[in-house]
Protein backbone atom coordinates (compact mmCIF):
# COMPACT_ATOMS: atom_id res chain seq x y z
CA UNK A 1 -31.05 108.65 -68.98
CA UNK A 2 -33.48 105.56 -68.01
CA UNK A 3 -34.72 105.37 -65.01
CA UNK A 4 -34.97 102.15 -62.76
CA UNK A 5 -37.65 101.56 -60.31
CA UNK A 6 -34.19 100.61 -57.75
CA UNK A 7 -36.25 101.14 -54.69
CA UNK A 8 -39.01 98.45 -55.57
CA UNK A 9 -36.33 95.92 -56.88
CA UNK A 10 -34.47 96.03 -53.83
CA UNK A 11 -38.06 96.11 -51.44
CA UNK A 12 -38.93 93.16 -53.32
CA UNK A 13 -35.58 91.59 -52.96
CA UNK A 14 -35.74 91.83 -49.32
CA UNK A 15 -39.41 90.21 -49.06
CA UNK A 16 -38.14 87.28 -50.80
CA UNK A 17 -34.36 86.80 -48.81
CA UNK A 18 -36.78 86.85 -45.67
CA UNK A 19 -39.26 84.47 -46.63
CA UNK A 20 -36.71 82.01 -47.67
CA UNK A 21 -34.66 83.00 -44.39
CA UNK A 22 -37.86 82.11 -42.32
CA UNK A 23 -38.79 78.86 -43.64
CA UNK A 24 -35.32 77.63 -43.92
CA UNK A 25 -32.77 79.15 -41.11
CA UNK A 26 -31.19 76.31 -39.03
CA UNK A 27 -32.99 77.16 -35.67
CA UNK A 28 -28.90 77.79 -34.17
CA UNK A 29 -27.89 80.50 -37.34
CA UNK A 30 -27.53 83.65 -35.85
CA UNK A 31 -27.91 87.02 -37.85
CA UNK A 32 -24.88 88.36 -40.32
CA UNK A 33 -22.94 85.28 -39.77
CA UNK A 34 -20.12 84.65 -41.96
CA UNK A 35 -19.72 81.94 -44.28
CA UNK A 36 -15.48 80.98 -45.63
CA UNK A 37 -15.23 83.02 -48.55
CA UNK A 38 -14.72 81.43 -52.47
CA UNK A 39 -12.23 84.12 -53.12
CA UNK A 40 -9.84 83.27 -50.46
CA UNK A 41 -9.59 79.44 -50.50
CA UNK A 42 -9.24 79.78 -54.26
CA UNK A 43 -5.92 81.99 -53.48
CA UNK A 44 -5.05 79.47 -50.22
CA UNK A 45 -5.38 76.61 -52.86
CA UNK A 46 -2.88 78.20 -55.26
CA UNK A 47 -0.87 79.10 -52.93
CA UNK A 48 -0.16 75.66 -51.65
CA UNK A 49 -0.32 74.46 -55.11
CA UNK A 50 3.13 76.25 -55.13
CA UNK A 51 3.79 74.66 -51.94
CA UNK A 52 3.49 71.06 -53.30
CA UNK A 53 5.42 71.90 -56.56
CA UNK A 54 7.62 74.88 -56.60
CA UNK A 55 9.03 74.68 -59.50
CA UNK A 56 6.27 73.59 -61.70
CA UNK A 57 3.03 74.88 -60.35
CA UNK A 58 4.93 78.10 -58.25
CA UNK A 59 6.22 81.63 -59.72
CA UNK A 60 7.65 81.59 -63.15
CA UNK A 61 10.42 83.47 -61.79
CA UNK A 62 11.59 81.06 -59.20
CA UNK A 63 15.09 79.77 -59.10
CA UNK A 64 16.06 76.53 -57.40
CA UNK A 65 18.48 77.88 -54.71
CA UNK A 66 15.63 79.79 -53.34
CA UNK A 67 13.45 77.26 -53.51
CA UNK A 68 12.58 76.90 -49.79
CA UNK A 69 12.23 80.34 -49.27
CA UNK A 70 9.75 80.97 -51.01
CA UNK A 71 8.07 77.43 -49.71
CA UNK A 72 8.48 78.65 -46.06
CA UNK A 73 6.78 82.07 -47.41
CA UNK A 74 3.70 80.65 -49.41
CA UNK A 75 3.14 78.35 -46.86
CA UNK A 76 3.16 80.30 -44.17
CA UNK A 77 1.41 82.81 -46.08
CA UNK A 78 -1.55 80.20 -46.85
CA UNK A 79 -1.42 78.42 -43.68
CA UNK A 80 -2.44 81.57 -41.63
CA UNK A 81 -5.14 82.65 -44.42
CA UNK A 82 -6.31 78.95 -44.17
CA UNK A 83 -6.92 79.71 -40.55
CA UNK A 84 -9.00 82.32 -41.01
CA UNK A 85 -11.43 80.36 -43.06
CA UNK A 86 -11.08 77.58 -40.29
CA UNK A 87 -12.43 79.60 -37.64
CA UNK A 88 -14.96 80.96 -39.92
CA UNK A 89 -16.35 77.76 -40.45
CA UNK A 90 -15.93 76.42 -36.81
CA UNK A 91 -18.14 79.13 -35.26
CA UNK A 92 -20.91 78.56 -38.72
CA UNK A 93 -20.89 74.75 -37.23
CA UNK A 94 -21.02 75.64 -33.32
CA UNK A 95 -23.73 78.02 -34.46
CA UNK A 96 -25.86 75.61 -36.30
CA UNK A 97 -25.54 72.81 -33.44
CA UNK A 98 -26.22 75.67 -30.79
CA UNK A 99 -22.74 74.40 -29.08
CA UNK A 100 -22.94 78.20 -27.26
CA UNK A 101 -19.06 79.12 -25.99
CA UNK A 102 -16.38 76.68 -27.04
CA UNK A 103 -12.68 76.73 -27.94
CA UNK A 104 -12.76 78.03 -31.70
CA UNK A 105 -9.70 79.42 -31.79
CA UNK A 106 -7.80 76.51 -30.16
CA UNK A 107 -10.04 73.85 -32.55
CA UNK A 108 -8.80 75.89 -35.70
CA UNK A 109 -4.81 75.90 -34.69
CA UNK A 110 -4.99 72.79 -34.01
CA UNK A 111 -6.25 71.59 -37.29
CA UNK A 112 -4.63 73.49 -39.46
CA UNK A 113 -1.14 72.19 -38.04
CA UNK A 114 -2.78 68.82 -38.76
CA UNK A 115 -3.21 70.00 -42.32
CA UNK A 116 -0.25 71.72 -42.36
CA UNK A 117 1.99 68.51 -40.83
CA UNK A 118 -0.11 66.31 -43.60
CA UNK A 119 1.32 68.16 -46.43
CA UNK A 120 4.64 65.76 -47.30
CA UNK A 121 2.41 63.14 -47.60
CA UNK A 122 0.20 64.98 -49.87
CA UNK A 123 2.86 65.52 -52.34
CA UNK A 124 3.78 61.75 -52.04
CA UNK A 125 0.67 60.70 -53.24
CA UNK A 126 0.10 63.47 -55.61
CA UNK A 127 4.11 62.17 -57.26
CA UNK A 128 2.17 58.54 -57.30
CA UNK A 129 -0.89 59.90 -59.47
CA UNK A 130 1.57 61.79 -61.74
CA UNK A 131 3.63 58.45 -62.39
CA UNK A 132 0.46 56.15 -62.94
CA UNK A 133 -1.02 59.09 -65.51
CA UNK A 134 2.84 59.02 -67.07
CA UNK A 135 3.42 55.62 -67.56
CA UNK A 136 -0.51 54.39 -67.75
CA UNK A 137 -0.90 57.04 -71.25
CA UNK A 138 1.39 56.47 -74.29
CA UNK A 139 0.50 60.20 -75.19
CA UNK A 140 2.51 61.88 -72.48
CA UNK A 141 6.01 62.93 -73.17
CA UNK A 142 7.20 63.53 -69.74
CA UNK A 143 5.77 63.56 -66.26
CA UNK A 144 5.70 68.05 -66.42
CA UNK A 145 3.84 67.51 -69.36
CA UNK A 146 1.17 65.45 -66.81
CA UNK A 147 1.48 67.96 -63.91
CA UNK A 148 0.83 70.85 -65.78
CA UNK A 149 -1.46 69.69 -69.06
CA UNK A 150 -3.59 66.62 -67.44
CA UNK A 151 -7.07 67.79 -65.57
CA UNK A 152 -7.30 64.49 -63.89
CA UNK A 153 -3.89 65.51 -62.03
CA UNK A 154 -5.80 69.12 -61.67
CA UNK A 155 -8.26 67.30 -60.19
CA UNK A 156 -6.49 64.76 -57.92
CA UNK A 157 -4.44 67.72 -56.21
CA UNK A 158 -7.76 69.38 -55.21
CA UNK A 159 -8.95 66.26 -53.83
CA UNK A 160 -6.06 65.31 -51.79
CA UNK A 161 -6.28 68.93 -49.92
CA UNK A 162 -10.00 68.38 -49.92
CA UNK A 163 -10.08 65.03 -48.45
CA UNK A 164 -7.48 66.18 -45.69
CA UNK A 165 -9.96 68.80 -45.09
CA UNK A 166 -12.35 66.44 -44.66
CA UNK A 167 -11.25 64.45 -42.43
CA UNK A 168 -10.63 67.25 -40.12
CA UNK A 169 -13.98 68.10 -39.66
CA UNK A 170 -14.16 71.19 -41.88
CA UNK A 171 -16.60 69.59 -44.87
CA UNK A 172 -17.30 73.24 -45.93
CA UNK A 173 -14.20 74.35 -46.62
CA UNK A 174 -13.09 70.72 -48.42
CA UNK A 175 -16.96 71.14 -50.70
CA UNK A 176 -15.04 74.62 -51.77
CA UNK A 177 -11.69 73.01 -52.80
CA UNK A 178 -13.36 69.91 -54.64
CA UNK A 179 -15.95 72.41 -56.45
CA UNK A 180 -13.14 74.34 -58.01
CA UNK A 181 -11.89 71.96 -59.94
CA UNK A 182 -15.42 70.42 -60.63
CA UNK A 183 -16.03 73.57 -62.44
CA UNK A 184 -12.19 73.80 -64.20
CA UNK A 185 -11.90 70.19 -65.28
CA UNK A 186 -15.85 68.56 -65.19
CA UNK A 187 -14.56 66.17 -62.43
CA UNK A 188 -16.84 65.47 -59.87
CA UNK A 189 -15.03 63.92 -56.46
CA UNK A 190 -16.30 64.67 -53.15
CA UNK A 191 -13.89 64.98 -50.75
CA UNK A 192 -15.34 61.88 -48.20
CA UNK A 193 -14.16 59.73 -51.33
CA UNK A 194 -10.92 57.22 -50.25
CA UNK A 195 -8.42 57.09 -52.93
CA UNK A 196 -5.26 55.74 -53.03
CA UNK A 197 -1.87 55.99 -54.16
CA UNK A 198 -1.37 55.56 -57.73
CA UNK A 199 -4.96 56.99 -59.00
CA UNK A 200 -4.66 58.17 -62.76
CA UNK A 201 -7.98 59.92 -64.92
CA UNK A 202 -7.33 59.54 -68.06
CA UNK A 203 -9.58 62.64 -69.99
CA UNK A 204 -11.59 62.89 -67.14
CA UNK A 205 -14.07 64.71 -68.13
CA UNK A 206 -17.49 63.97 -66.50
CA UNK A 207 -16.11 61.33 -63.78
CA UNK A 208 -18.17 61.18 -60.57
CA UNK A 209 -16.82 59.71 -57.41
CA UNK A 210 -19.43 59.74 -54.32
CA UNK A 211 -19.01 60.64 -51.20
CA UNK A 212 -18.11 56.96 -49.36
CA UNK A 213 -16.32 55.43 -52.26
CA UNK A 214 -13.48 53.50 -51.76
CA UNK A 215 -11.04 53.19 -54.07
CA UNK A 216 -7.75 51.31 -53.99
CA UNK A 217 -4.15 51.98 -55.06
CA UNK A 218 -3.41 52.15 -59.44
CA UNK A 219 -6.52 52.30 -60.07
CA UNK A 220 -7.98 53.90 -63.77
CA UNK A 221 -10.44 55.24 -64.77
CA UNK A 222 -12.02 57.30 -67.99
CA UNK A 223 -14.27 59.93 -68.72
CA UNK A 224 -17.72 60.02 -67.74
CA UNK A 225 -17.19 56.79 -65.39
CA UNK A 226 -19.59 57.31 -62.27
CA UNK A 227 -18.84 55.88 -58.83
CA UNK A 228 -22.78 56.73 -57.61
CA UNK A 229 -25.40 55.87 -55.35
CA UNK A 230 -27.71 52.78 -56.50
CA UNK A 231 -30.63 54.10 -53.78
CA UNK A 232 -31.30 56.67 -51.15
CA UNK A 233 -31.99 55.66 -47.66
CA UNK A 234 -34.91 58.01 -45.93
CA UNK A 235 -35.74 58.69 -42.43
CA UNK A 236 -39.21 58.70 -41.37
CA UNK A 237 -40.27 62.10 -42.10
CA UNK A 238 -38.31 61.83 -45.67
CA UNK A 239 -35.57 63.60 -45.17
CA UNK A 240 -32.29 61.46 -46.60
CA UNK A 241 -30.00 59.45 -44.40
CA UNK A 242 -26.73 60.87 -44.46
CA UNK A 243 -23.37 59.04 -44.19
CA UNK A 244 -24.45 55.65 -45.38
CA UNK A 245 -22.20 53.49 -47.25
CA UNK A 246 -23.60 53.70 -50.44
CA UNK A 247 -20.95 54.12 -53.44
CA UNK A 248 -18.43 51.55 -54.97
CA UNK A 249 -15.79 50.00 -53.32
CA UNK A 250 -12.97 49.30 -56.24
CA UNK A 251 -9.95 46.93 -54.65
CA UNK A 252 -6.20 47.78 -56.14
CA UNK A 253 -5.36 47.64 -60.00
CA UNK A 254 -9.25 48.13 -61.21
CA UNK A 255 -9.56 49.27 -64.82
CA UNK A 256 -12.74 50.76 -65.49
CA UNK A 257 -13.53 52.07 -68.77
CA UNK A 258 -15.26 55.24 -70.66
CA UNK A 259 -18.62 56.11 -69.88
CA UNK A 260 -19.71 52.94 -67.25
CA UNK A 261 -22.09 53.48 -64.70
CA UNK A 262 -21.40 51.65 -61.32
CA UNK A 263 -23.67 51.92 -58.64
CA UNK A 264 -24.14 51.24 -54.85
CA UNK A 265 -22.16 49.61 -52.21
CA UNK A 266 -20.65 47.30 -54.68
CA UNK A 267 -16.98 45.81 -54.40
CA UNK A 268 -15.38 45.58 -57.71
CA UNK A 269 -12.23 43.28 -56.66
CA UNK A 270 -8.65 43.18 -57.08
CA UNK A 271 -7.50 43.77 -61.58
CA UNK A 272 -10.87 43.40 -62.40
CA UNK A 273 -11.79 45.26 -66.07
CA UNK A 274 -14.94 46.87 -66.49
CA UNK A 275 -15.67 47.64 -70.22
CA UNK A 276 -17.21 51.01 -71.70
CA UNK A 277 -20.84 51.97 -70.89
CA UNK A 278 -21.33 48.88 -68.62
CA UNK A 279 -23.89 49.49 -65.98
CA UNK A 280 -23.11 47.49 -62.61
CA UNK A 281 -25.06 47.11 -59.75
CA UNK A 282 -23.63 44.47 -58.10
CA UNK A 283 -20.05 42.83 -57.21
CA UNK A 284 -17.42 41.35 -59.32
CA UNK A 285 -15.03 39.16 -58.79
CA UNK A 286 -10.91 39.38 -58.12
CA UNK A 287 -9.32 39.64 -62.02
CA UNK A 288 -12.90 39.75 -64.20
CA UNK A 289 -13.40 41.45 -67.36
CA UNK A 290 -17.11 42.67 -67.58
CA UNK A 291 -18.75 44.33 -71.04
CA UNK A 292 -21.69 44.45 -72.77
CA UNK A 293 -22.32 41.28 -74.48
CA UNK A 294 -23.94 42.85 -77.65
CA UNK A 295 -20.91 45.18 -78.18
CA UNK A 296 -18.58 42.55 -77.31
CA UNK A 297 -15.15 42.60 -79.88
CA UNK A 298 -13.45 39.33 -79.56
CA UNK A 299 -11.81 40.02 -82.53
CA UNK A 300 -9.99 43.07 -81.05
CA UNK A 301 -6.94 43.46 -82.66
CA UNK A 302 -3.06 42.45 -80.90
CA UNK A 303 -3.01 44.70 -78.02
CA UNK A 304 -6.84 45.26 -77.46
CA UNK A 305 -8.86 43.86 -75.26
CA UNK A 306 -12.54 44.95 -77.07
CA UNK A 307 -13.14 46.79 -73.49
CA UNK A 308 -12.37 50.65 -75.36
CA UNK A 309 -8.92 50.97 -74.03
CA UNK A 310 -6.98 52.55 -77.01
């Protein structure tokens, strides 16, 4: 049998977790603290998954007249895991902003009720993205077909837990939820990003939507579209600003498609069309059409519009 040299590995392992822990500790971070764990809000996130849509996304055993038991169930199943991870991440933050003794507990219930009490709406704007991806793409053959085949949904139902999160103060937890389906579908949407009802990905794959976007109600977009940052603000010692405006604002009924680049605090305004592989740095008016002149179609056949929808 080979032997390892397990003792010097691990020795050596050590030396290098506590020079990084030296240099970069927050000043607040106490020893052994925990951080939420991947594992669980993964399972919290299918959980309420079933939650939103029983019958679709819940057990494949479950029959309609017991429908709402087993909503009550999951929910209060993923509610009280969920509050776990809260207070996890409350004390992390009290930690790092050396708040000493304050309410954790009472912080956490609180905000998961919030999040709990938010849920209906959730699903009201999650049944808006899974009409516009229905009736905005002739390929789909029924709105299931969307729910349970279309990443950009996948995507869109992480975001709108996420961005809940968010806005309760737990940024940690709603990083987790977005990164999941980063990884599953190769959507990239932070959770600060404002999106409204009616929000449809079409492929999706490689979108990026920045933190302080803004994005309006039936809006499109296509794969490998990025909502980004034109410039990075610094402080004086060169650290970067955080929390600036700095991403696209797109008003309601923007089309924007495949593979264009649109950066900074730009407002793209009410039906405007922006073509593939266009890169925009700066506003455009209510109802344009913007593409690149040299790959310009105007002879785009009945139907087209030489902007690469299909």
């Amino acid at each position: 049998m080979a032997d390892f040299d397990i003792h010097g590995i691990v020795n050596a392992l050590h030396d290098v977790r506590r020079q990084w822990r030296a240099a970069h500790r927050p000043p607040g971070e106490p020893n052994g603290i925990a951080f939420p764990s991947l594992d669980a809000v993964a399972d919290i996130v299918g959980q309420l998954k079933g939650v939103l849509f029983p019958m679709r996304l819940g057990p494949p055993c479950l029959r309609q007249d017991s429908e709402n038991f087993h909503v009550a169930h999951a929910l209060d199943s993923a509610l009280h895991a969920l509050l776990v991870q809260v207070r996890i991440e409350l004390r992390y933050s009290a930690a790092l902003r050396q708040l000493g003794s304050t309410d954790i507990d009472g912080q956490a219930l609180a905000a998961v009720r919030d999040f709990g009490a938010a849920l209906p709406g959730i699903r009201q704007l999650l049944d808006s993205d899974v009409l516009a991806a229905y009736h905005g793409d002739p390929a789909a053959r029924s709105v299931d077909e969307v729910l349970l085949c279309y990443p950009g949904i996948l995507a869109m139902i992480h975001h709108r837990l996420a961005h809940r999160l968010y806005a309760l103060g737990l940024p940690l937890l709603a990083r987790i939820v977005a990164e999941l389906a980063h990884g599953e579908t190769g959507i990239d949407i932070h959770p600060g990003a404002q999106i409204g009802a009616g929000f449809f990905i079409d492929h999706g794959t490689g979108v990026v939507i920045g933190e302080t976007a803004v994005i309006g109600e039936r809006v499109r977009l296509y794969q490998a579209v990025t909502l980004g940052a034109k410039r990075f603000p610094a402080h004086a010692d060169g650290t970067l600003q955080k929390g600036l405006p700095r991403h696209p604002v797109l008003e309601d009924d923007v089309v924007i498609y495949a593979g264009a680049t649109l950066l900074g605090r730009i407002t793209v305004g009410k039906g405007a069309v922006i073509g593939g592989n266009v890169w925009l740095t700066h506003d455009v008016p209510p109802g344009a059409r913007v593409a690149q002149a040299a790959s310009r179609d105007d002879t785009a056949a009945p139907g087209g519009d030489g902007l690469g929808g299909r």
